[in-house]
PDB file of N, CA and C in Angstrom:
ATOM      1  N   UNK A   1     -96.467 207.366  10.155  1.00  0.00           N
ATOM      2  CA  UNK A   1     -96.418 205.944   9.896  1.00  0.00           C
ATOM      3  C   UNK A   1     -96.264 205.199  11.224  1.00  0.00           C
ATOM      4  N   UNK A   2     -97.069 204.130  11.298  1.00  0.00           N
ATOM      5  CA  UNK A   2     -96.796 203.341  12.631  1.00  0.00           C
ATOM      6  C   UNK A   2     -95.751 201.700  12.488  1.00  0.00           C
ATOM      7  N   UNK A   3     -95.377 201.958  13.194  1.00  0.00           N
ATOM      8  CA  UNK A   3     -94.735 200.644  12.893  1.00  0.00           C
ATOM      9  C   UNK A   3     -95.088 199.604  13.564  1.00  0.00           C
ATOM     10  N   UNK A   4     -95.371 198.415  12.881  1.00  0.00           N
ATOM     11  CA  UNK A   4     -95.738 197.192  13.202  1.00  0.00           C
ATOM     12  C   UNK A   4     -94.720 196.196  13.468  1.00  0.00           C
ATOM     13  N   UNK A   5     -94.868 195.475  14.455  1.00  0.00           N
ATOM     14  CA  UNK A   5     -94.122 194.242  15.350  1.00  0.00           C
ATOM     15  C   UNK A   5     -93.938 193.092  14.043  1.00  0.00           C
ATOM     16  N   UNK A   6     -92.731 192.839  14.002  1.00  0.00           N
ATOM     17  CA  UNK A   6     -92.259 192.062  13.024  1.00  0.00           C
ATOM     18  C   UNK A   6     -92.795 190.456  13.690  1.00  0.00           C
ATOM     19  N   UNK A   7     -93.482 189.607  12.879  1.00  0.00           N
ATOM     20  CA  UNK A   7     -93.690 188.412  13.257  1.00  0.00           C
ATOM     21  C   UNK A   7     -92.270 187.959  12.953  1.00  0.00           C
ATOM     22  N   UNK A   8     -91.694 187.213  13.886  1.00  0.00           N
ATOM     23  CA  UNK A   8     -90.192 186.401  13.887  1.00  0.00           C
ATOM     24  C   UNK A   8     -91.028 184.723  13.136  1.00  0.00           C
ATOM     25  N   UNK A   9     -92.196 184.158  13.472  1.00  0.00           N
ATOM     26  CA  UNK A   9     -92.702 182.987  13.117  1.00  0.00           C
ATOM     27  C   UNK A   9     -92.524 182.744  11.682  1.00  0.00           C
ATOM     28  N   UNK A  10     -93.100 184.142  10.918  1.00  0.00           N
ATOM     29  CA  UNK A  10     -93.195 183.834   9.445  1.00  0.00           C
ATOM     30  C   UNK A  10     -92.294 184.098   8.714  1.00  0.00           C
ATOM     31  N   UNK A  11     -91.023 184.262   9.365  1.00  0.00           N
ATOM     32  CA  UNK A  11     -89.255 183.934   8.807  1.00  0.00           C
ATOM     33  C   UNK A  11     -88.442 182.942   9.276  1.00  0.00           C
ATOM     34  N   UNK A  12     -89.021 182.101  10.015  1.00  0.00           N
ATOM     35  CA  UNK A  12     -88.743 180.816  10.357  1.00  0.00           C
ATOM     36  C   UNK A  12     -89.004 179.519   9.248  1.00  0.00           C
ATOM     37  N   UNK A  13     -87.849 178.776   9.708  1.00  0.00           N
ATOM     38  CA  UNK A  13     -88.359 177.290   8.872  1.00  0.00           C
ATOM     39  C   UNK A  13     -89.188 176.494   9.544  1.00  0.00           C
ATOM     40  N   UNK A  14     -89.947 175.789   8.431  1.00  0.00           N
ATOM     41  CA  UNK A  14     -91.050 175.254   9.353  1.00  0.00           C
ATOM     42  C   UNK A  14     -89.979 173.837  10.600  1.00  0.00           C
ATOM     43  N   UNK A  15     -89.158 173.651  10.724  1.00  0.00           N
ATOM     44  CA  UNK A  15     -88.293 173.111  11.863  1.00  0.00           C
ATOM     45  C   UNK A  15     -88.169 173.783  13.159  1.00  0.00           C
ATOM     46  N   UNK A  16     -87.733 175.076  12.616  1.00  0.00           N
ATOM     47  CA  UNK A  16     -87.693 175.936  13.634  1.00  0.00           C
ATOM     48  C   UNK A  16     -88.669 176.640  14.385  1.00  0.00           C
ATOM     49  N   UNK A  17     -89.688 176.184  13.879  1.00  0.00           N
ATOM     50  CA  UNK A  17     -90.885 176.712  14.245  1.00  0.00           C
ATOM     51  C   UNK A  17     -91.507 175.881  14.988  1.00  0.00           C
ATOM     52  N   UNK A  18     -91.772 174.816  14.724  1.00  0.00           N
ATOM     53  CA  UNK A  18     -92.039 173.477  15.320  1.00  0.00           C
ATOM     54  C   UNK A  18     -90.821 173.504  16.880  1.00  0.00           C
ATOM     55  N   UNK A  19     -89.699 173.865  16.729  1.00  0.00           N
ATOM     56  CA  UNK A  19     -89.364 173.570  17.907  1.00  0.00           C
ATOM     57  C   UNK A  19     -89.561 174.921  18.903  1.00  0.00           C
ATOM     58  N   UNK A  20     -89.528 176.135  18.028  1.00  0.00           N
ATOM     59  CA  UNK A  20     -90.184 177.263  18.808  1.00  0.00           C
ATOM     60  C   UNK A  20     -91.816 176.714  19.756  1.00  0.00           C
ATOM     61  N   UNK A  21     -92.654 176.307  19.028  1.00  0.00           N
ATOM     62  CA  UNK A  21     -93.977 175.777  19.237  1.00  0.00           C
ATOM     63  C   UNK A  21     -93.857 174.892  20.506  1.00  0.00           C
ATOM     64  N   UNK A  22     -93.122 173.928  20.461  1.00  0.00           N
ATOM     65  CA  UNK A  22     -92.930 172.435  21.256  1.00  0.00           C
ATOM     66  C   UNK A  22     -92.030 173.360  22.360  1.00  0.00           C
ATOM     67  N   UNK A  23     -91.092 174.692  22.496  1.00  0.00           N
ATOM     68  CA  UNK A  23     -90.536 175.399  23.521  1.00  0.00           C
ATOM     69  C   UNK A  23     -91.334 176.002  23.791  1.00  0.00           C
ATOM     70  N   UNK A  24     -92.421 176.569  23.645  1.00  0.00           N
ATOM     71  CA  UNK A  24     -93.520 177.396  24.482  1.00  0.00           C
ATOM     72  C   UNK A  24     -94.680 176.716  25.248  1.00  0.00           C
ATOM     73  N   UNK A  25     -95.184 175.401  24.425  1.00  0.00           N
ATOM     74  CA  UNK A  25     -95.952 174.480  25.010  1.00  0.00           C
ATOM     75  C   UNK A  25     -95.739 173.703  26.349  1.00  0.00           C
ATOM     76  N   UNK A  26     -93.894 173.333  26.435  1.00  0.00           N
ATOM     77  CA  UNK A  26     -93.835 172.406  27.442  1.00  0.00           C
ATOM     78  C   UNK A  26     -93.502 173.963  28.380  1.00  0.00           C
ATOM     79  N   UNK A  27     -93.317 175.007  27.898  1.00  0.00           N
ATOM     80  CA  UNK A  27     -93.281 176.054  28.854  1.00  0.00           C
ATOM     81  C   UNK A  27     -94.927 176.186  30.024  1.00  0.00           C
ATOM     82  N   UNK A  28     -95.710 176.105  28.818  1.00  0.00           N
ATOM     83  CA  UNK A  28     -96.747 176.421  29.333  1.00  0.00           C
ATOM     84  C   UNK A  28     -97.362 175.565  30.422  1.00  0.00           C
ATOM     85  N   UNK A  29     -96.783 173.809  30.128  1.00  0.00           N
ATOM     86  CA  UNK A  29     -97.268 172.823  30.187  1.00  0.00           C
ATOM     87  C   UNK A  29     -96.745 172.640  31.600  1.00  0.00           C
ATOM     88  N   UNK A  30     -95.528 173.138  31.691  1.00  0.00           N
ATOM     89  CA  UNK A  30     -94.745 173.095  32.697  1.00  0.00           C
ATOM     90  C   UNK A  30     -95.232 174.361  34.354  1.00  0.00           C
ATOM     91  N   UNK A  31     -95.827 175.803  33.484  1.00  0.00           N
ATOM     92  CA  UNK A  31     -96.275 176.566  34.882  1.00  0.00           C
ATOM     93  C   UNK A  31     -97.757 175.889  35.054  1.00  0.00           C
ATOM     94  N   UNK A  32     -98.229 175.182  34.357  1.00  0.00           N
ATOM     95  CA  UNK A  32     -99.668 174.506  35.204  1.00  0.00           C
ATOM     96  C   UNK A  32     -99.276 173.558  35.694  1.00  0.00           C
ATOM     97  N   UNK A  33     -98.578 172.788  35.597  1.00  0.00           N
ATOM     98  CA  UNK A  33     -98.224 171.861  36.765  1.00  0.00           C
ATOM     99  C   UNK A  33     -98.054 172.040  37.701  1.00  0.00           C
ATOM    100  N   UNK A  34     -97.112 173.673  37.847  1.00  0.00           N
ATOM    101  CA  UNK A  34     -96.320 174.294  39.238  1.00  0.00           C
ATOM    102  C   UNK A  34     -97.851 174.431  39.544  1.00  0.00           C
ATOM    103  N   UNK A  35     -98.685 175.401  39.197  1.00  0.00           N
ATOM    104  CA  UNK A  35    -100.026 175.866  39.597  1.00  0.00           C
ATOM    105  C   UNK A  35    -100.575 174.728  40.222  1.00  0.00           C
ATOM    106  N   UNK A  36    -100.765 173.447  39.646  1.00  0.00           N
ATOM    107  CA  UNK A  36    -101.643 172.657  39.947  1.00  0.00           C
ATOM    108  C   UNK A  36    -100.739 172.228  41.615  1.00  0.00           C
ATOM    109  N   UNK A  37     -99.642 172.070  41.904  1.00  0.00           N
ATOM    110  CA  UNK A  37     -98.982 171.517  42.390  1.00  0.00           C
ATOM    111  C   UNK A  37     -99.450 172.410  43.816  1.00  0.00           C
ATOM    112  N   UNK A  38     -99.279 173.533  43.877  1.00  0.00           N
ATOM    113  CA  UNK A  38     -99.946 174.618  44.725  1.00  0.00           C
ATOM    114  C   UNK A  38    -101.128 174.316  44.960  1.00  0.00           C
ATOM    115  N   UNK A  39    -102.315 174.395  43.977  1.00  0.00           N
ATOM    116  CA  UNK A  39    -103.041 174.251  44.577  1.00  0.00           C
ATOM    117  C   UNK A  39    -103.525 172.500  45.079  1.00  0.00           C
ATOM    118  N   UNK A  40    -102.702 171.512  44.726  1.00  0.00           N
ATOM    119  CA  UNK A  40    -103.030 170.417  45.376  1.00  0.00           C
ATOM    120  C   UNK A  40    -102.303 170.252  46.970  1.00  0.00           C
ATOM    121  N   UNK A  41    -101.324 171.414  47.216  1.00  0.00           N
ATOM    122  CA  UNK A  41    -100.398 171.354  48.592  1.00  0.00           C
ATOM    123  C   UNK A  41    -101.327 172.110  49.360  1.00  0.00           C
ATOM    124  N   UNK A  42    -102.181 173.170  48.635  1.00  0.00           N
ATOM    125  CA  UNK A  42    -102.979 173.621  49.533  1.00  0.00           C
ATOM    126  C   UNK A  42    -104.595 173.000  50.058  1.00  0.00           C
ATOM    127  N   UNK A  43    -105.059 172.025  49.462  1.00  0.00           N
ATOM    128  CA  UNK A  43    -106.773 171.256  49.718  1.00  0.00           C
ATOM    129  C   UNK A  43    -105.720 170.540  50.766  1.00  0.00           C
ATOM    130  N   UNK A  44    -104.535 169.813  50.422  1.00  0.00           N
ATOM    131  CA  UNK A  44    -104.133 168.902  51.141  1.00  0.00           C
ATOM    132  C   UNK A  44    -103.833 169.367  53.001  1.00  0.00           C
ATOM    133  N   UNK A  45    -103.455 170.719  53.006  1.00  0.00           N
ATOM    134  CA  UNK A  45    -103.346 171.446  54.487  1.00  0.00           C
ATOM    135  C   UNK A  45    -104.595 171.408  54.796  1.00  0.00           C
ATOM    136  N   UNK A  46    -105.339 172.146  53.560  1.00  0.00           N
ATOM    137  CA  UNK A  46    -107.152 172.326  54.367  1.00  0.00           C
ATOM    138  C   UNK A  46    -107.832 171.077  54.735  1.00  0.00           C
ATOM    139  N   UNK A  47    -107.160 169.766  54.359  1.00  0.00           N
ATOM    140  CA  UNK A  47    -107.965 167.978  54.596  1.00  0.00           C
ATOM    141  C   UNK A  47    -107.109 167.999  56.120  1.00  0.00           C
ATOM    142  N   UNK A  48    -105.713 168.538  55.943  1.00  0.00           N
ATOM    143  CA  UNK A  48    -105.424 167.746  57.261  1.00  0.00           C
ATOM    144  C   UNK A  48    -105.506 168.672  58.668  1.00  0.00           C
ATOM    145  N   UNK A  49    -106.252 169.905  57.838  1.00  0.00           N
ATOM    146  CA  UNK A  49    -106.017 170.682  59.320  1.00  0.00           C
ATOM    147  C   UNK A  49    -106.979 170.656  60.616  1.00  0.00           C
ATOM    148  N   UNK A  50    -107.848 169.990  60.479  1.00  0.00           N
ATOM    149  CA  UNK A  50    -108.302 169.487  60.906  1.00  0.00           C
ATOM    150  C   UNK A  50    -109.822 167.931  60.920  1.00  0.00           C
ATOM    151  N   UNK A  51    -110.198 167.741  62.324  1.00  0.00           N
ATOM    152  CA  UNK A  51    -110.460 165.905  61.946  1.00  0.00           C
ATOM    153  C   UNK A  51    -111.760 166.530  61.184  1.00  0.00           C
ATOM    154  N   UNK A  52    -112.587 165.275  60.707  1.00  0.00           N
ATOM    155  CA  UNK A  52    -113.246 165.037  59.640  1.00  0.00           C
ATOM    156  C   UNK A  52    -114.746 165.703  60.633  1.00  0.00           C
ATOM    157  N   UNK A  53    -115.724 166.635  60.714  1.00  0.00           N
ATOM    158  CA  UNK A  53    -116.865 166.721  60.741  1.00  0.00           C
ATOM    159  C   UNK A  53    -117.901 165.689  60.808  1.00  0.00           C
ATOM    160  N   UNK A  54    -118.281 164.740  60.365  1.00  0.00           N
ATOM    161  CA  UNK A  54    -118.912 163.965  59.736  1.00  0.00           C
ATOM    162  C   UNK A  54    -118.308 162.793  59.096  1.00  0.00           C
ATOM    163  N   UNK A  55    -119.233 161.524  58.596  1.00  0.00           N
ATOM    164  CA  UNK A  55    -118.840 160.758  57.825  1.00  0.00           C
ATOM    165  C   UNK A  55    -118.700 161.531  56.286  1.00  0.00           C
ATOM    166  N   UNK A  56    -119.359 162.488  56.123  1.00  0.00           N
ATOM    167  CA  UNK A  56    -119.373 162.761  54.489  1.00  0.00           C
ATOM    168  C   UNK A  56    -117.969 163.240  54.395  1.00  0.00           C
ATOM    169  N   UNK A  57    -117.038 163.918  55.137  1.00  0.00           N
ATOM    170  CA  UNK A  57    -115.970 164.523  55.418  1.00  0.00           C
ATOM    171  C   UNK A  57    -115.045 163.512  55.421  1.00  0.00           C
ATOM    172  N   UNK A  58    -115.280 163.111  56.334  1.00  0.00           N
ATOM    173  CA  UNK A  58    -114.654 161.563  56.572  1.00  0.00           C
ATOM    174  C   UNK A  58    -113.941 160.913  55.136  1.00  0.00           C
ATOM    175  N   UNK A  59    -115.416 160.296  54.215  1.00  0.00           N
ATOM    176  CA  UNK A  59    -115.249 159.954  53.089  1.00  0.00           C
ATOM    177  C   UNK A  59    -114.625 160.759  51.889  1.00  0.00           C
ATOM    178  N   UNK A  60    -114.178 162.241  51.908  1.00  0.00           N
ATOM    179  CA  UNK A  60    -113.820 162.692  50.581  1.00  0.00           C
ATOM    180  C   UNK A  60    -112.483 162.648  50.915  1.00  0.00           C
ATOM    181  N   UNK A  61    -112.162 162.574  52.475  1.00  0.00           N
ATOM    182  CA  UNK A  61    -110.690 162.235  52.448  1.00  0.00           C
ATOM    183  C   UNK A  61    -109.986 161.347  51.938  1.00  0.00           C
ATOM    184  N   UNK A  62    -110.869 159.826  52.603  1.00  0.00           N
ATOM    185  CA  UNK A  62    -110.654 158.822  52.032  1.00  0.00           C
ATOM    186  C   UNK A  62    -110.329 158.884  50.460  1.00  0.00           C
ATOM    187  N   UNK A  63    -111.592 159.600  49.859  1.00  0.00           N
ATOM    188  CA  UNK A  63    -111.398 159.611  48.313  1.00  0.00           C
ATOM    189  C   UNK A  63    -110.209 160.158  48.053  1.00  0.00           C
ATOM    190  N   UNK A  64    -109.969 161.402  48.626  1.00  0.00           N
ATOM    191  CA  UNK A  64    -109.161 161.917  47.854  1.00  0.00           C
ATOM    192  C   UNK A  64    -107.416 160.970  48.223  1.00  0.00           C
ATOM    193  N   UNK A  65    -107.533 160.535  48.836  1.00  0.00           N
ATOM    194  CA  UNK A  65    -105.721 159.840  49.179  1.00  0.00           C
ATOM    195  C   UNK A  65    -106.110 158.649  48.213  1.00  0.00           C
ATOM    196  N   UNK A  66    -107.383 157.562  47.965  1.00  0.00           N
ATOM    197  CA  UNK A  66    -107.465 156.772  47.560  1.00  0.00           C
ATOM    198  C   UNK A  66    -107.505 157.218  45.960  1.00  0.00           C
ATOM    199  N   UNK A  67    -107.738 158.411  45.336  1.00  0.00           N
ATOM    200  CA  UNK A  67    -107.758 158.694  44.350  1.00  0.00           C
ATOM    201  C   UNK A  67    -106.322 159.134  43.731  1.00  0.00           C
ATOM    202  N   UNK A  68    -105.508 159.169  44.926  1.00  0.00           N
ATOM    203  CA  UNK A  68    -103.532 159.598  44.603  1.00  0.00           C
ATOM    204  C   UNK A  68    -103.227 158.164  44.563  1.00  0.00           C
ATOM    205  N   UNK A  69    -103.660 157.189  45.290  1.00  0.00           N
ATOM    206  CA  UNK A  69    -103.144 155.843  45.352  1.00  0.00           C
ATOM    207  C   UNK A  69    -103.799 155.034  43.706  1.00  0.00           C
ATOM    208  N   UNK A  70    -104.983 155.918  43.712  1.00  0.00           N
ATOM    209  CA  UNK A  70    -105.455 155.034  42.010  1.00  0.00           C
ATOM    210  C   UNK A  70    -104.423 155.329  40.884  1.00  0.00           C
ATOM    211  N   UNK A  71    -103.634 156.749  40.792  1.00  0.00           N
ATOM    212  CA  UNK A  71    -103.114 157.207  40.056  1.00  0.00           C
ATOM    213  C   UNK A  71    -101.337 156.766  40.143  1.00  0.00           C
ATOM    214  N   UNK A  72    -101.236 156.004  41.334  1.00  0.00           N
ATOM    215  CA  UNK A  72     -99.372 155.649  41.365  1.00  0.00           C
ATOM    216  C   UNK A  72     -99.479 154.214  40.570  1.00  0.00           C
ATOM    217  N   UNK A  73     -98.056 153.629  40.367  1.00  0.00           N
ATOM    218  CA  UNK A  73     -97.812 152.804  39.825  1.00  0.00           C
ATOM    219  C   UNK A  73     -98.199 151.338  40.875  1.00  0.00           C
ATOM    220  N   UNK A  74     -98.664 151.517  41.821  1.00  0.00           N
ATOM    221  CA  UNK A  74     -99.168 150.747  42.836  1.00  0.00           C
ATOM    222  C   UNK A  74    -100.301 149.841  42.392  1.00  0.00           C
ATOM    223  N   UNK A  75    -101.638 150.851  41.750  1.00  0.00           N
ATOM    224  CA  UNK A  75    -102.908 150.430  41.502  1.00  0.00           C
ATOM    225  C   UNK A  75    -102.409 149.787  39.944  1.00  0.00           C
ATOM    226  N   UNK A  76    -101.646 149.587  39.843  1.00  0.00           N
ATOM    227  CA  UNK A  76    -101.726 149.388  38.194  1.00  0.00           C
ATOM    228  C   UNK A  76    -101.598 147.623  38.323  1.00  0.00           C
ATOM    229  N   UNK A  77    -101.194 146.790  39.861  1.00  0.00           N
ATOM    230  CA  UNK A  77    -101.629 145.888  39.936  1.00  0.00           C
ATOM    231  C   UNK A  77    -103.618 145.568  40.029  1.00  0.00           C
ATOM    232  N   UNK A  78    -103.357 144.481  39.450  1.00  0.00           N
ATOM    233  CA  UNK A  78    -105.313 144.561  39.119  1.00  0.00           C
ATOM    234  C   UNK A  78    -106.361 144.508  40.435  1.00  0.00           C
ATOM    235  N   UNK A  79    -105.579 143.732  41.440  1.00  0.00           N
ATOM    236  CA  UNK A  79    -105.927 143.291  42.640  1.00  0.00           C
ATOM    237  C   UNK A  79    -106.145 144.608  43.449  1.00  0.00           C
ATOM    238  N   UNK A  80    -105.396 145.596  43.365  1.00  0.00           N
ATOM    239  CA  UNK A  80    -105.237 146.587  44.391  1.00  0.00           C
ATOM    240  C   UNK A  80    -106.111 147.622  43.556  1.00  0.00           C
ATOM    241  N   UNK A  81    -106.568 147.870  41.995  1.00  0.00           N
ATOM    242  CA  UNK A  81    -107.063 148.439  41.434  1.00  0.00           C
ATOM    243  C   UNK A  81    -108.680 148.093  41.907  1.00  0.00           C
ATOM    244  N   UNK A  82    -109.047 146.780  42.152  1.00  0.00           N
ATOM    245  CA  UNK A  82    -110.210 146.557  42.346  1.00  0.00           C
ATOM    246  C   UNK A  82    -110.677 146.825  43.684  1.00  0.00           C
ATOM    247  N   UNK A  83    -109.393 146.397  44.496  1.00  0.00           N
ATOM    248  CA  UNK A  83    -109.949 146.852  45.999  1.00  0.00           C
ATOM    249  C   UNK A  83    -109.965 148.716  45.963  1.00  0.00           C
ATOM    250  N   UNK A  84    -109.264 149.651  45.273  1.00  0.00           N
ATOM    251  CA  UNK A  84    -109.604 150.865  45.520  1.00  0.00           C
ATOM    252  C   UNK A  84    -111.204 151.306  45.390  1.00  0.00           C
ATOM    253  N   UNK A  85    -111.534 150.529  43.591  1.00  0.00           N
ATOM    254  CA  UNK A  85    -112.937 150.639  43.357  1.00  0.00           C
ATOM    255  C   UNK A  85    -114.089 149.761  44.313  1.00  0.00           C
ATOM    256  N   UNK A  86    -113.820 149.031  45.028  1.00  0.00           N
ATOM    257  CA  UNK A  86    -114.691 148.470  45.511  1.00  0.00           C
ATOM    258  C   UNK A  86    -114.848 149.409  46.603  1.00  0.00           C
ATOM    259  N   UNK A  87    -113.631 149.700  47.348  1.00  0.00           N
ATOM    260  CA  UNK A  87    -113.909 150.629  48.112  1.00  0.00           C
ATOM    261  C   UNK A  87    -114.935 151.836  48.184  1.00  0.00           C
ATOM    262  N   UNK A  88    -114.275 152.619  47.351  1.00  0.00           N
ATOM    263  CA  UNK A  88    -115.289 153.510  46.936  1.00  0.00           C
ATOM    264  C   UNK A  88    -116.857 153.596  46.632  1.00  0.00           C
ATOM    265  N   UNK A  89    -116.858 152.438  46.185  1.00  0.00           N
ATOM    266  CA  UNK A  89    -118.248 151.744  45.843  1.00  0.00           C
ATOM    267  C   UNK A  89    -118.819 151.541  47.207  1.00  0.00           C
ATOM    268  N   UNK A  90    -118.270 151.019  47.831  1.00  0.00           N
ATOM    269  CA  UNK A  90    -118.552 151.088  49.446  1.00  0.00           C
ATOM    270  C   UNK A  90    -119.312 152.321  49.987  1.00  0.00           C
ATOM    271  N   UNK A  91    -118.006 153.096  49.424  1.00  0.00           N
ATOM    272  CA  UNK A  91    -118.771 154.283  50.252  1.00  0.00           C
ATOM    273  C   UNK A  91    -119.586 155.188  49.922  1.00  0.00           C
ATOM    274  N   UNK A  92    -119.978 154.918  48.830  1.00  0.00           N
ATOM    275  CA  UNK A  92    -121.073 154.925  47.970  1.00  0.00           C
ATOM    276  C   UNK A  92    -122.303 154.403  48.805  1.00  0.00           C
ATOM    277  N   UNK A  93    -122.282 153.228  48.573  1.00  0.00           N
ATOM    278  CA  UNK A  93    -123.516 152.555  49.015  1.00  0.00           C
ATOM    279  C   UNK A  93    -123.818 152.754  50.483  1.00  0.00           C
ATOM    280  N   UNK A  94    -122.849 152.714  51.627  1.00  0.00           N
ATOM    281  CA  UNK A  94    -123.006 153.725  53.126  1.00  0.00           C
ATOM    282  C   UNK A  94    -123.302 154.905  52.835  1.00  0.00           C
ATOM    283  N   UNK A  95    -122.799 155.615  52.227  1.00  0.00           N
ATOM    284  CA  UNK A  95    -123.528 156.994  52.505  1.00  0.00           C
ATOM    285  C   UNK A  95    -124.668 157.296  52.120  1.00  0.00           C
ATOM    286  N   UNK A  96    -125.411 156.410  50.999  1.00  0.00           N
ATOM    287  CA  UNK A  96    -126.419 156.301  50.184  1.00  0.00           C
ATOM    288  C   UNK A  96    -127.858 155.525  51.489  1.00  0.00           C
ATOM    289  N   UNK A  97    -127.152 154.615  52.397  1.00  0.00           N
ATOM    290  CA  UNK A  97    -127.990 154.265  53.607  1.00  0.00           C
ATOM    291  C   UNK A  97    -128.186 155.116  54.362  1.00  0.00           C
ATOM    292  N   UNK A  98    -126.949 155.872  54.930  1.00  0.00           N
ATOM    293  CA  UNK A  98    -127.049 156.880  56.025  1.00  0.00           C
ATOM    294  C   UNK A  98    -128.218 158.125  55.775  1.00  0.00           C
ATOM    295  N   UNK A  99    -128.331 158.467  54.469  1.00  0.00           N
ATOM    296  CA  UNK A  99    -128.678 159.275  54.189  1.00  0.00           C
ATOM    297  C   UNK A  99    -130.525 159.139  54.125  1.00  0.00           C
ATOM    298  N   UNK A 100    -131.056 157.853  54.213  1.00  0.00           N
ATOM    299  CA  UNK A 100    -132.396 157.272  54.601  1.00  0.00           C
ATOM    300  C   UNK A 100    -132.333 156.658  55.945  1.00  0.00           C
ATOM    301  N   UNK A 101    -131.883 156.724  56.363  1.00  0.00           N
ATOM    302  CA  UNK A 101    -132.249 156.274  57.413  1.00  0.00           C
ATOM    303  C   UNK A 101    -132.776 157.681  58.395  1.00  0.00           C
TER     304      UNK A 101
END
């Protein structure tokens, strides 16, 4: 006879289960953040370790700090929200010249 792993879930109340559920999720929810957090400490060494190559280089830096500044409580004024996008739009439309000429 083999013995099989007792599910603990399906002797639970559905309360307890729900908070079992909601304790594994923010578990989970919680090591991708650490993950993400790593790997955003690490693009961030590889942007600053050295200067920019090019304007195209140049510009994803820009993006990328201007894309941490879209996301703080900073841009959530409308004024500073529009100058990020205009920006960008900018550099949009320069690199879109450079690239014919």
């Amino acid at each position: 006879m083999v013995d099989q792993p007792t599910n603990l879930d399906t002797h639970r109340g559905m309360a307890a289960q729900k908070a079992t559920d909601l304790r594994r999720l923010r578990s989970e929810v919680e090591a991708d953040q650490q993950a993400l957090r790593a790997r955003q400490a690490e693009l961030e060494d590889l942007l600053a370790a050295a200067p920019a190559a090019d304007w195209h280089a140049a510009v994803e830096k820009a993006r990328y700090l201007l894309g941490l500044l879209a996301q703080s409580s900073d841009a959530a004024d409308l004024r500073r929200r529009k100058l990020i996008d205009r920006v960008l739009a900018d550099f949009d439309h320069l690199l879109d010249n450079s690239t014919h000429d």
